[in-house]
Structure formats: C-alpha cells, structure tokens
PDB file of N, CA and C in Angstrom:
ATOM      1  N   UNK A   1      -9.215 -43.849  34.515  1.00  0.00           N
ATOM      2  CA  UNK A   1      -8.874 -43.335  33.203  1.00  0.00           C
ATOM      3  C   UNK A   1     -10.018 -42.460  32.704  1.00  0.00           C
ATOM      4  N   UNK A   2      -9.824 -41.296  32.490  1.00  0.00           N
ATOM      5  CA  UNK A   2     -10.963 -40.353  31.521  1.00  0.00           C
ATOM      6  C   UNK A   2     -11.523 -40.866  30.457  1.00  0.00           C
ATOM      7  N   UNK A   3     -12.775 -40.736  30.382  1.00  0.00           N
ATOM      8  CA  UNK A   3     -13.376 -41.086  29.637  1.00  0.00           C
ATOM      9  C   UNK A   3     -12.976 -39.731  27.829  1.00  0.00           C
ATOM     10  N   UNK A   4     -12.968 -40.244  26.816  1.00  0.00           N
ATOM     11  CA  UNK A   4     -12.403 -39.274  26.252  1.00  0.00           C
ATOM     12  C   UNK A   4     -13.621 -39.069  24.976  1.00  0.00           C
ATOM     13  N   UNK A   5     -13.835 -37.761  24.156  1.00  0.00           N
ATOM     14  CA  UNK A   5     -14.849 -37.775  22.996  1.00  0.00           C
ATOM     15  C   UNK A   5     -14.801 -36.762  22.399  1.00  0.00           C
ATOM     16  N   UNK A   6     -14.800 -36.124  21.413  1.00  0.00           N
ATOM     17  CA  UNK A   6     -14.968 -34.850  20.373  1.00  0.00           C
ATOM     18  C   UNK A   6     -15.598 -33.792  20.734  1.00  0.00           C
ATOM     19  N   UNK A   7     -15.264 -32.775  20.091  1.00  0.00           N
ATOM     20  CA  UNK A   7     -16.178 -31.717  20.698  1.00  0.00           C
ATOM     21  C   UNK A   7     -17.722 -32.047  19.592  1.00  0.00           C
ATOM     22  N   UNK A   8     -17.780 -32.531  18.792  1.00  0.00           N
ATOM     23  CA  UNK A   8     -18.778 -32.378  18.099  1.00  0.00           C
ATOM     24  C   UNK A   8     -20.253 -33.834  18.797  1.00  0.00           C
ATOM     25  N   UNK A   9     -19.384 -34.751  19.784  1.00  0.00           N
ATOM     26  CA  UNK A   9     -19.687 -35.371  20.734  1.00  0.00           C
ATOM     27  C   UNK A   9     -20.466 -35.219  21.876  1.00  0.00           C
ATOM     28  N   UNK A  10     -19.282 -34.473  22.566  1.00  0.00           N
ATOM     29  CA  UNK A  10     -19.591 -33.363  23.361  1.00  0.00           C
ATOM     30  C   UNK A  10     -20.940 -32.491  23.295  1.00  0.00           C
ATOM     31  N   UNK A  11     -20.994 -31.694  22.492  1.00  0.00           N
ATOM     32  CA  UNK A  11     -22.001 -30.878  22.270  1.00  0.00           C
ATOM     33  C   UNK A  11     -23.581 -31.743  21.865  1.00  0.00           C
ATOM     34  N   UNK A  12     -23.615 -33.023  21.398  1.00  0.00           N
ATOM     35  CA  UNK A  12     -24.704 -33.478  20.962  1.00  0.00           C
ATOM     36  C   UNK A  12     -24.810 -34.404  22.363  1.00  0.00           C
ATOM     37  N   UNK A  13     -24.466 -34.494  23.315  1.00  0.00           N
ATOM     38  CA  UNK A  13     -24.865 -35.501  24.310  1.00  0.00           C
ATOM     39  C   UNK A  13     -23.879 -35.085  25.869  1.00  0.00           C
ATOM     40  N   UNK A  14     -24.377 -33.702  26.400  1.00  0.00           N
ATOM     41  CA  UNK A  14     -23.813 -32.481  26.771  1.00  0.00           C
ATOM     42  C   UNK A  14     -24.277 -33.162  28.059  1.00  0.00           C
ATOM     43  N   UNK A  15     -25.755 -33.255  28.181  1.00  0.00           N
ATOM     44  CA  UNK A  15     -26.622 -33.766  29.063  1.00  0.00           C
ATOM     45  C   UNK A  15     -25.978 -34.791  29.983  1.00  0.00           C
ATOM     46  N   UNK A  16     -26.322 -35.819  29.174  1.00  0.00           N
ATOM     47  CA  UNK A  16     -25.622 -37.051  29.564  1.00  0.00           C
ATOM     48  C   UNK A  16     -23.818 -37.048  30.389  1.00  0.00           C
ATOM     49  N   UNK A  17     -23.234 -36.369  29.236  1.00  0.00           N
ATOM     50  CA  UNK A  17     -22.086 -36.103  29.909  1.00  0.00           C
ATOM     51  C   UNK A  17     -21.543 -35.878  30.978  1.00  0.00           C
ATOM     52  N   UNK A  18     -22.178 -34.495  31.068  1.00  0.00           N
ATOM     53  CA  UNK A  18     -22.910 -34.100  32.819  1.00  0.00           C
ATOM     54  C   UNK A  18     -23.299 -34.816  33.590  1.00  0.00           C
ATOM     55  N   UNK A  19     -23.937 -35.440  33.146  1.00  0.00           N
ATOM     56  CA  UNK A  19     -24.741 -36.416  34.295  1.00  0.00           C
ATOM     57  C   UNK A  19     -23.620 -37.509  34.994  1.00  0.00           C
ATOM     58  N   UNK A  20     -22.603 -38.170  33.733  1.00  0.00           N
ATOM     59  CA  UNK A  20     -21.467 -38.810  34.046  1.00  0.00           C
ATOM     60  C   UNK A  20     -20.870 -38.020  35.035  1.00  0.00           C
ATOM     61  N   UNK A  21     -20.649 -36.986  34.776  1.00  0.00           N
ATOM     62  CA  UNK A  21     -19.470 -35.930  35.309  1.00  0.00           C
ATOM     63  C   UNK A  21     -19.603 -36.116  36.983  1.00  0.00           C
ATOM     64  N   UNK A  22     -20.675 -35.520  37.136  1.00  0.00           N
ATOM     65  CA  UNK A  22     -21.454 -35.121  38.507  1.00  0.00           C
ATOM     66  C   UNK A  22     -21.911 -36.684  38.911  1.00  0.00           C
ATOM     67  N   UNK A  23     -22.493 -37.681  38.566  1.00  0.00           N
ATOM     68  CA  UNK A  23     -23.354 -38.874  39.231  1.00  0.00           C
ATOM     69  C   UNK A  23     -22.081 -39.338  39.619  1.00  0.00           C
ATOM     70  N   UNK A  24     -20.729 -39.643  39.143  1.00  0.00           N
ATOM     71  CA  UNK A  24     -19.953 -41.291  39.137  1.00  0.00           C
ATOM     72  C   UNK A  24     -18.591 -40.507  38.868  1.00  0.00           C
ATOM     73  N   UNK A  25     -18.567 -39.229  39.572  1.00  0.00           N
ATOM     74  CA  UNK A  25     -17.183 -38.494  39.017  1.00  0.00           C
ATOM     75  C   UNK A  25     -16.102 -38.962  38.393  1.00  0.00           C
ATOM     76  N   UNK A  26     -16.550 -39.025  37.335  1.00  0.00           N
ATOM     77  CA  UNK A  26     -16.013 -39.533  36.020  1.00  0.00           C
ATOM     78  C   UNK A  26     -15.328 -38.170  35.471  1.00  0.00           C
ATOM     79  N   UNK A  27     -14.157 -38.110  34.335  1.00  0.00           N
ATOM     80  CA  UNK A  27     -13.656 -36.848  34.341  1.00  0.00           C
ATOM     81  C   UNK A  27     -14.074 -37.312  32.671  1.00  0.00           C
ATOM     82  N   UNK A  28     -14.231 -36.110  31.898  1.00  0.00           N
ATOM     83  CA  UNK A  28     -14.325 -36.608  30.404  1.00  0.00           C
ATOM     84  C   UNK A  28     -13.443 -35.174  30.203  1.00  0.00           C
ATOM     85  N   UNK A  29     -12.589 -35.913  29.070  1.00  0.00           N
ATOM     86  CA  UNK A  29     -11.750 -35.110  28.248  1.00  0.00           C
ATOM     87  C   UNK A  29     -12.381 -34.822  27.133  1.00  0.00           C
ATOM     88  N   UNK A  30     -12.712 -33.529  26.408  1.00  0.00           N
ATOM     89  CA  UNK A  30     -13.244 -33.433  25.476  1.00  0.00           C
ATOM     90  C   UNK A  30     -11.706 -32.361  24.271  1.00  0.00           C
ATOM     91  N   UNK A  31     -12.003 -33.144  23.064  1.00  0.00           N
ATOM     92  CA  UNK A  31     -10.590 -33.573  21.929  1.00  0.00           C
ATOM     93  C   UNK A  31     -10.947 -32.052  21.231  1.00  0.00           C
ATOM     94  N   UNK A  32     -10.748 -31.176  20.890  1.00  0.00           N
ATOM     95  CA  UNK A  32     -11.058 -30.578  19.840  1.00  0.00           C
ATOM     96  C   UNK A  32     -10.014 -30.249  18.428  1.00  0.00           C
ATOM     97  N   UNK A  33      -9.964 -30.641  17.497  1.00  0.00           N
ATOM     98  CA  UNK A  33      -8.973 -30.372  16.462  1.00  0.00           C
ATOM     99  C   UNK A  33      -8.102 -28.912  16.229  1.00  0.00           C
ATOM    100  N   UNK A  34      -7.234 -29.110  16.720  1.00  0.00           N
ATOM    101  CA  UNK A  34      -5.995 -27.921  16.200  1.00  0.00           C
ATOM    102  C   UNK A  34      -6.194 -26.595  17.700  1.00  0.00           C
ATOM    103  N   UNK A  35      -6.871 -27.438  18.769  1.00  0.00           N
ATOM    104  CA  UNK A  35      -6.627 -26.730  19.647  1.00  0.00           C
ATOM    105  C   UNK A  35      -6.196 -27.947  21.392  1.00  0.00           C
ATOM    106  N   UNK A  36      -5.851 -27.212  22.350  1.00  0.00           N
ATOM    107  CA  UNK A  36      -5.884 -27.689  23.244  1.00  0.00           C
ATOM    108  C   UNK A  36      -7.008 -28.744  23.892  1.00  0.00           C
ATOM    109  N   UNK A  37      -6.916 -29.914  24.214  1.00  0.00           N
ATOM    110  CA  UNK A  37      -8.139 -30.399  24.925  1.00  0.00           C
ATOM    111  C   UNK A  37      -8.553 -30.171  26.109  1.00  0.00           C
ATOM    112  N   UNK A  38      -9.566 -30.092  26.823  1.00  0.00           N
ATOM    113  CA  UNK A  38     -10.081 -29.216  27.842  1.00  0.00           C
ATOM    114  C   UNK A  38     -10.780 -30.817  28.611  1.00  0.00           C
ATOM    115  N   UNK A  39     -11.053 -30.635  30.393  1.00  0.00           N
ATOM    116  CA  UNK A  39     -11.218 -31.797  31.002  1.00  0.00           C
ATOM    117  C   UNK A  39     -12.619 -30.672  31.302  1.00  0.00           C
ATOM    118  N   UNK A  40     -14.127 -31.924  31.879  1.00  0.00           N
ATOM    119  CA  UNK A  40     -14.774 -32.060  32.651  1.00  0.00           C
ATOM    120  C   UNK A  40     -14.710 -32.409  33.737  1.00  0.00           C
ATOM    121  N   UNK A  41     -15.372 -31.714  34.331  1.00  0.00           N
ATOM    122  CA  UNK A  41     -15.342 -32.939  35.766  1.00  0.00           C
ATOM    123  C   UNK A  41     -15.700 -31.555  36.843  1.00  0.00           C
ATOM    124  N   UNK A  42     -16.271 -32.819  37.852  1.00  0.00           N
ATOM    125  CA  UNK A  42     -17.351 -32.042  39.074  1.00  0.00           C
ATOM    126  C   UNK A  42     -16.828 -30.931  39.688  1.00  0.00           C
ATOM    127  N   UNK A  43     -17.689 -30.184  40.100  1.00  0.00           N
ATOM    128  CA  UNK A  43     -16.811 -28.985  40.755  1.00  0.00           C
ATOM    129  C   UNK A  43     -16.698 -29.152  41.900  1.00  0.00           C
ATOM    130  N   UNK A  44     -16.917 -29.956  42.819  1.00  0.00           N
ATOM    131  CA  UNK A  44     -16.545 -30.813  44.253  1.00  0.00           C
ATOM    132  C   UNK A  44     -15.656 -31.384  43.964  1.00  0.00           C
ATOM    133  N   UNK A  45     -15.165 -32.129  43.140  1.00  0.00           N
ATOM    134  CA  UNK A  45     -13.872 -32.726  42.391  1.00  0.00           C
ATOM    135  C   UNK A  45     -12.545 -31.959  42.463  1.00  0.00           C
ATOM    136  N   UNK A  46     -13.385 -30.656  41.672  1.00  0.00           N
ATOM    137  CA  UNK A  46     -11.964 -29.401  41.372  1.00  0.00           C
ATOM    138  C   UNK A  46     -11.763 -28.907  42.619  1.00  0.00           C
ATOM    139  N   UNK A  47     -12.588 -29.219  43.720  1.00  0.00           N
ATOM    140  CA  UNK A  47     -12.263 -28.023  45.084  1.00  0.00           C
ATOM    141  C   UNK A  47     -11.249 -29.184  45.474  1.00  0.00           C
ATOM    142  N   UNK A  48     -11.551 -30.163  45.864  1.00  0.00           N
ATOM    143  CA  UNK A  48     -10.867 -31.204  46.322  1.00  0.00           C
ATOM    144  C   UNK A  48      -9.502 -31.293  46.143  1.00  0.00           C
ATOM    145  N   UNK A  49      -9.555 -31.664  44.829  1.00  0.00           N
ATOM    146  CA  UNK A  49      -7.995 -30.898  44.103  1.00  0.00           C
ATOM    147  C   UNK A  49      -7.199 -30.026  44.372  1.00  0.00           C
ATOM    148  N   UNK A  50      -7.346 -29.150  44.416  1.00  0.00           N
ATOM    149  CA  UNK A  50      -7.428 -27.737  44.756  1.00  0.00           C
ATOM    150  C   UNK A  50      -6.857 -27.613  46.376  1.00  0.00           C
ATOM    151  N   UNK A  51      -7.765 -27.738  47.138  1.00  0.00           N
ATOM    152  CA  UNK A  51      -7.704 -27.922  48.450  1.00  0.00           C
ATOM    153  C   UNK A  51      -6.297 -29.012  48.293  1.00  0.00           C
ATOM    154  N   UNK A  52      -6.394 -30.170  47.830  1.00  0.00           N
ATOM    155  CA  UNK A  52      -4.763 -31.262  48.509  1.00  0.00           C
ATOM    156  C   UNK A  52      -3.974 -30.321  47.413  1.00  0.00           C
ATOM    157  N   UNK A  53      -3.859 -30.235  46.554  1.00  0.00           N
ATOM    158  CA  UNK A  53      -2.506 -29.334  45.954  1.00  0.00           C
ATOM    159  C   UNK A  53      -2.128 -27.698  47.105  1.00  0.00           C
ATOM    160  N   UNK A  54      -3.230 -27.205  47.571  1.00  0.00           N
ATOM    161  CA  UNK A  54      -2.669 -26.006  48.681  1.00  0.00           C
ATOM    162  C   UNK A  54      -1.972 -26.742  50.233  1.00  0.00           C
ATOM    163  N   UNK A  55      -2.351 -28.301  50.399  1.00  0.00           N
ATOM    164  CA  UNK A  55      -1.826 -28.798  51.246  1.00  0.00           C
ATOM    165  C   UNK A  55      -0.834 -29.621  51.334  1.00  0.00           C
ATOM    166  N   UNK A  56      -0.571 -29.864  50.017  1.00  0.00           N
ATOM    167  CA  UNK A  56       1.039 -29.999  49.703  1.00  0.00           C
ATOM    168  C   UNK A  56       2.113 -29.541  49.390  1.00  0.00           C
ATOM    169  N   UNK A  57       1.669 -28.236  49.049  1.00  0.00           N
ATOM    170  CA  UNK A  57       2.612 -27.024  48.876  1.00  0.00           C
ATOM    171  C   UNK A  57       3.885 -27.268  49.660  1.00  0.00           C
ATOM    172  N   UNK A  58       3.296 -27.025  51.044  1.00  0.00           N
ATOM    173  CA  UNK A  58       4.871 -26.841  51.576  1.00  0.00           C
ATOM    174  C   UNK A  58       5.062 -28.222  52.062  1.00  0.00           C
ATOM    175  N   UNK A  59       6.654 -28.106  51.821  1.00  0.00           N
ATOM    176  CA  UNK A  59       6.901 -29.307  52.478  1.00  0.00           C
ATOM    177  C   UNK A  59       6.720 -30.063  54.695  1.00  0.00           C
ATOM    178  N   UNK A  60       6.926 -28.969  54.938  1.00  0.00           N
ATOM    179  CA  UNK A  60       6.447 -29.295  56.107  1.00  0.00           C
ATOM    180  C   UNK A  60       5.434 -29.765  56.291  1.00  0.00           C
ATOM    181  N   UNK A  61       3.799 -29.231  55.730  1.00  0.00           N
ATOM    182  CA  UNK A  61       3.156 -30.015  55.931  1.00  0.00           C
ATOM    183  C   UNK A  61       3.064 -30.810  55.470  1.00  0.00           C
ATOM    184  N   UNK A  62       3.409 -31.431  54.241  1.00  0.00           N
ATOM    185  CA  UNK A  62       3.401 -32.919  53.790  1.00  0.00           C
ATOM    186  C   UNK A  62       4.282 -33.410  55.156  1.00  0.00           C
ATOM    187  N   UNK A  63       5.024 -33.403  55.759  1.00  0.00           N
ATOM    188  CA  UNK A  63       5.558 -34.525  56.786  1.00  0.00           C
ATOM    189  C   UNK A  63       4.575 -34.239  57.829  1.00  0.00           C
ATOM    190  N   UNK A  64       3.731 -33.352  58.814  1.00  0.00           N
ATOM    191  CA  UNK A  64       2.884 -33.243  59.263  1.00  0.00           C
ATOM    192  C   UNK A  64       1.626 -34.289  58.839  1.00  0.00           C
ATOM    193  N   UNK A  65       0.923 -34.338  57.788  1.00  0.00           N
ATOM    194  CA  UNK A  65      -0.160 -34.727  57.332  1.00  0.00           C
ATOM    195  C   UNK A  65       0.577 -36.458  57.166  1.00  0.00           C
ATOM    196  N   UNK A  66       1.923 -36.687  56.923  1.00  0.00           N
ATOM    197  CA  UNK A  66       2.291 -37.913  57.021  1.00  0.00           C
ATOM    198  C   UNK A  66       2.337 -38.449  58.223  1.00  0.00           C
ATOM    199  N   UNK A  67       2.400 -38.128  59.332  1.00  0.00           N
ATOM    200  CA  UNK A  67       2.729 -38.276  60.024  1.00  0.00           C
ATOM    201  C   UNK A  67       1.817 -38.658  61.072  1.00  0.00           C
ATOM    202  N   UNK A  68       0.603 -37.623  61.104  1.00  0.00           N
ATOM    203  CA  UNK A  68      -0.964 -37.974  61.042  1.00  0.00           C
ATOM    204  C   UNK A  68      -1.630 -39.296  60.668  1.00  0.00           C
ATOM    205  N   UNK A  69      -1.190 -39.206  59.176  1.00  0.00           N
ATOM    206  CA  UNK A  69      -1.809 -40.678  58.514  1.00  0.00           C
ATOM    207  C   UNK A  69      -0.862 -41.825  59.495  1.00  0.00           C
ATOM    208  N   UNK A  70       0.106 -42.000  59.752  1.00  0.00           N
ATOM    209  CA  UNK A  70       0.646 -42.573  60.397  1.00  0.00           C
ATOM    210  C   UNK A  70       0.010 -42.935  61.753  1.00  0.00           C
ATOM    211  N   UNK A  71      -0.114 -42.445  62.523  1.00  0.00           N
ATOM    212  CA  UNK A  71      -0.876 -42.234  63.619  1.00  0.00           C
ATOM    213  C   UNK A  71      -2.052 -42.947  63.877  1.00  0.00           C
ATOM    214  N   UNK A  72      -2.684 -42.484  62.274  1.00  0.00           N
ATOM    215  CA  UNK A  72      -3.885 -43.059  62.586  1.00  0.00           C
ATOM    216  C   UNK A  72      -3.910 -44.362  61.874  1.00  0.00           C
ATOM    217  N   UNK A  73      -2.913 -44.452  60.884  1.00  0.00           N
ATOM    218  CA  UNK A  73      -3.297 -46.241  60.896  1.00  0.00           C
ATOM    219  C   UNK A  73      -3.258 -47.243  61.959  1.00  0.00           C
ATOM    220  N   UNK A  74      -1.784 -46.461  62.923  1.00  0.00           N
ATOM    221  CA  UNK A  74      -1.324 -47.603  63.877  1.00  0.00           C
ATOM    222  C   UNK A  74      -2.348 -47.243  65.197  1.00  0.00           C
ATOM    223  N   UNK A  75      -3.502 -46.471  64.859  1.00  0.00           N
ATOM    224  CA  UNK A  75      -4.144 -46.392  66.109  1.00  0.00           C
ATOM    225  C   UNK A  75      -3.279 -45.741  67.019  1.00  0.00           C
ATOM    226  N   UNK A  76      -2.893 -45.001  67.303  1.00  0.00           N
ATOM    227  CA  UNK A  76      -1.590 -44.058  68.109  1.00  0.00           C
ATOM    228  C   UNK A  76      -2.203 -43.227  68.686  1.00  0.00           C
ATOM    229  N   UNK A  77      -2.892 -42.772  67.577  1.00  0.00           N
ATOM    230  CA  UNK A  77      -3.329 -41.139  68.126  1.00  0.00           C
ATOM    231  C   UNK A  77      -4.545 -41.147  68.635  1.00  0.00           C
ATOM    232  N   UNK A  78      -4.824 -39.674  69.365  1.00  0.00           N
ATOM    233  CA  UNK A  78      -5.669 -40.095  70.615  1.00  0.00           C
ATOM    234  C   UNK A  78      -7.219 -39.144  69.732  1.00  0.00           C
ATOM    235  N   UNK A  79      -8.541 -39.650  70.115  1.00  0.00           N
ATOM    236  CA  UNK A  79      -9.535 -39.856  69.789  1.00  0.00           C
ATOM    237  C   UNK A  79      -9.933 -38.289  70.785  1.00  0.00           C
ATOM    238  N   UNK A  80     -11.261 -37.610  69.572  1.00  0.00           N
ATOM    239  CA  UNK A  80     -11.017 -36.254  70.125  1.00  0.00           C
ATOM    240  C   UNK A  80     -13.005 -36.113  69.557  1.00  0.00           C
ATOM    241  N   UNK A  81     -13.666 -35.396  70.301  1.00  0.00           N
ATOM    242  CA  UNK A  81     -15.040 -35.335  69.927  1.00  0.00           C
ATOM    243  C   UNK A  81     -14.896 -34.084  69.214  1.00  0.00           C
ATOM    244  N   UNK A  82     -16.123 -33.890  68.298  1.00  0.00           N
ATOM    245  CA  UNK A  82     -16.202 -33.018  67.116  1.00  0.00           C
ATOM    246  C   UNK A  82     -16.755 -31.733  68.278  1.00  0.00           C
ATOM    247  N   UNK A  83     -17.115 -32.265  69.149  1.00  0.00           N
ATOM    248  CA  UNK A  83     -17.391 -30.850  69.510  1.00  0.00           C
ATOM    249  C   UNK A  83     -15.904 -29.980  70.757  1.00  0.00           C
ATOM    250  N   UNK A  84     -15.408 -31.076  71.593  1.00  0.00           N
ATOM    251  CA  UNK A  84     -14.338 -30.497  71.767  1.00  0.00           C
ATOM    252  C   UNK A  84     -13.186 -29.483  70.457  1.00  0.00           C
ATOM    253  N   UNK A  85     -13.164 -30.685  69.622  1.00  0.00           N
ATOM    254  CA  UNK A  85     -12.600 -29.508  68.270  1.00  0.00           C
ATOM    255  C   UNK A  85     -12.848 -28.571  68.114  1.00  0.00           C
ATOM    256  N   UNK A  86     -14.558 -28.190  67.757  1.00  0.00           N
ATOM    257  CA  UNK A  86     -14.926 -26.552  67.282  1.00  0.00           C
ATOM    258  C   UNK A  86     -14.778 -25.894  68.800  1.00  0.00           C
ATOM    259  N   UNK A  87     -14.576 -26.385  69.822  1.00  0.00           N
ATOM    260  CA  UNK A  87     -14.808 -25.535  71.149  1.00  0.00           C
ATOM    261  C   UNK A  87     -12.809 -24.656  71.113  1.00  0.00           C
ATOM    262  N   UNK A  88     -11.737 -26.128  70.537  1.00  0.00           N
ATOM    263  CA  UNK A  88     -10.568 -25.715  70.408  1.00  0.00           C
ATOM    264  C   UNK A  88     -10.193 -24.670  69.275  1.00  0.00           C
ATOM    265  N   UNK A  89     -10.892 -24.666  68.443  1.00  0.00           N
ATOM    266  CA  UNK A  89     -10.308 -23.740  67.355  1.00  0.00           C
ATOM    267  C   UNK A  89     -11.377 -22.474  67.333  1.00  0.00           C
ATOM    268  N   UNK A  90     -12.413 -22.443  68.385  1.00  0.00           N
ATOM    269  CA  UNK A  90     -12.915 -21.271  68.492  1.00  0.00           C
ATOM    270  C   UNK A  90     -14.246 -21.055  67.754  1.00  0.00           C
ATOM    271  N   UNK A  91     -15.048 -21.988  67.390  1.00  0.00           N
ATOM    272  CA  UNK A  91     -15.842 -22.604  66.450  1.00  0.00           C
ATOM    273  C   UNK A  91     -17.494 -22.378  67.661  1.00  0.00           C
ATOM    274  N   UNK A  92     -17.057 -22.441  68.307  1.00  0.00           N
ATOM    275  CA  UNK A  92     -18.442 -22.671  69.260  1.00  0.00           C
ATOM    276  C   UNK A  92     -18.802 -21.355  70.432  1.00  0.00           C
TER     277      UNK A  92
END
C-alpha cells in the first residue's frame, strides 16, 4: 500500500521521502488540493514497470512467458549457461 502525504508534507521532508522511495521501494503518493495526485517512486521501479507492461502487450507473449514460468516451476526446462546465451543471440 502507498504510503500517502500532502504536498505541503512533501516539500518539508523531500529528503527523507526520497530516501523511502529509493532505500525500501516504497511508492508515496503525494495529495495536492484541487488538483490531480502525483506517485513517487524509484526509477528502477518505473523501468520495471514499464518493461512487464511492453511484455504483456501482446497476447502471445503472455502465453509464451506463461508457459516458461511453467517450465520452470516443474523443472522441465532444460538448464542453459550465461555464456552459451550471449554466444546464441550474438552477444559475444
């Protein structure tokens, strides 16, 4: 749950806030009167985001990436070294 506080809050303990934001990615909603409220939160957070909303887009890959997770709970799928990978996708 977001942590939630005023803009007049906000602005007197900005620091700290931050520090929440970024240490314990905590999201703080900050309230302002007679306008929209606006979220904090880490910008490794927002890529993250970001990144799974472009990978759910289509539906195919959501059954792909399910299907994966699948795999790998039941131990199925087969075990691959990090460097064979970058050698497969052209990385090395």
């Amino acid at each position: 749950m977001p942590i939630q506080t005023t803009y007049t809050n906000a602005r007197a303990q900005f620091a700290k806030l931050w520090d929440e934001v970024v240490d314990n990615q905590e999201v703080i909603v900050i309230k302002r009167r007679g306008t929209e409220d606006v979220a904090l939160i880490a910008a490794s957070e927002l890529s993250s985001l970001l990144e799974t909303s472009h990978l759910l887009r289509s539906p195919k890959n959501i059954q792909r990436l399910l299907k994966a997770f699948e795999r790998a709970r039941s131990k199925q799928g087969r075990t691959t070294s990090l460097q064979s990978l970058k050698k497969e996708v052209g990385l090395e």
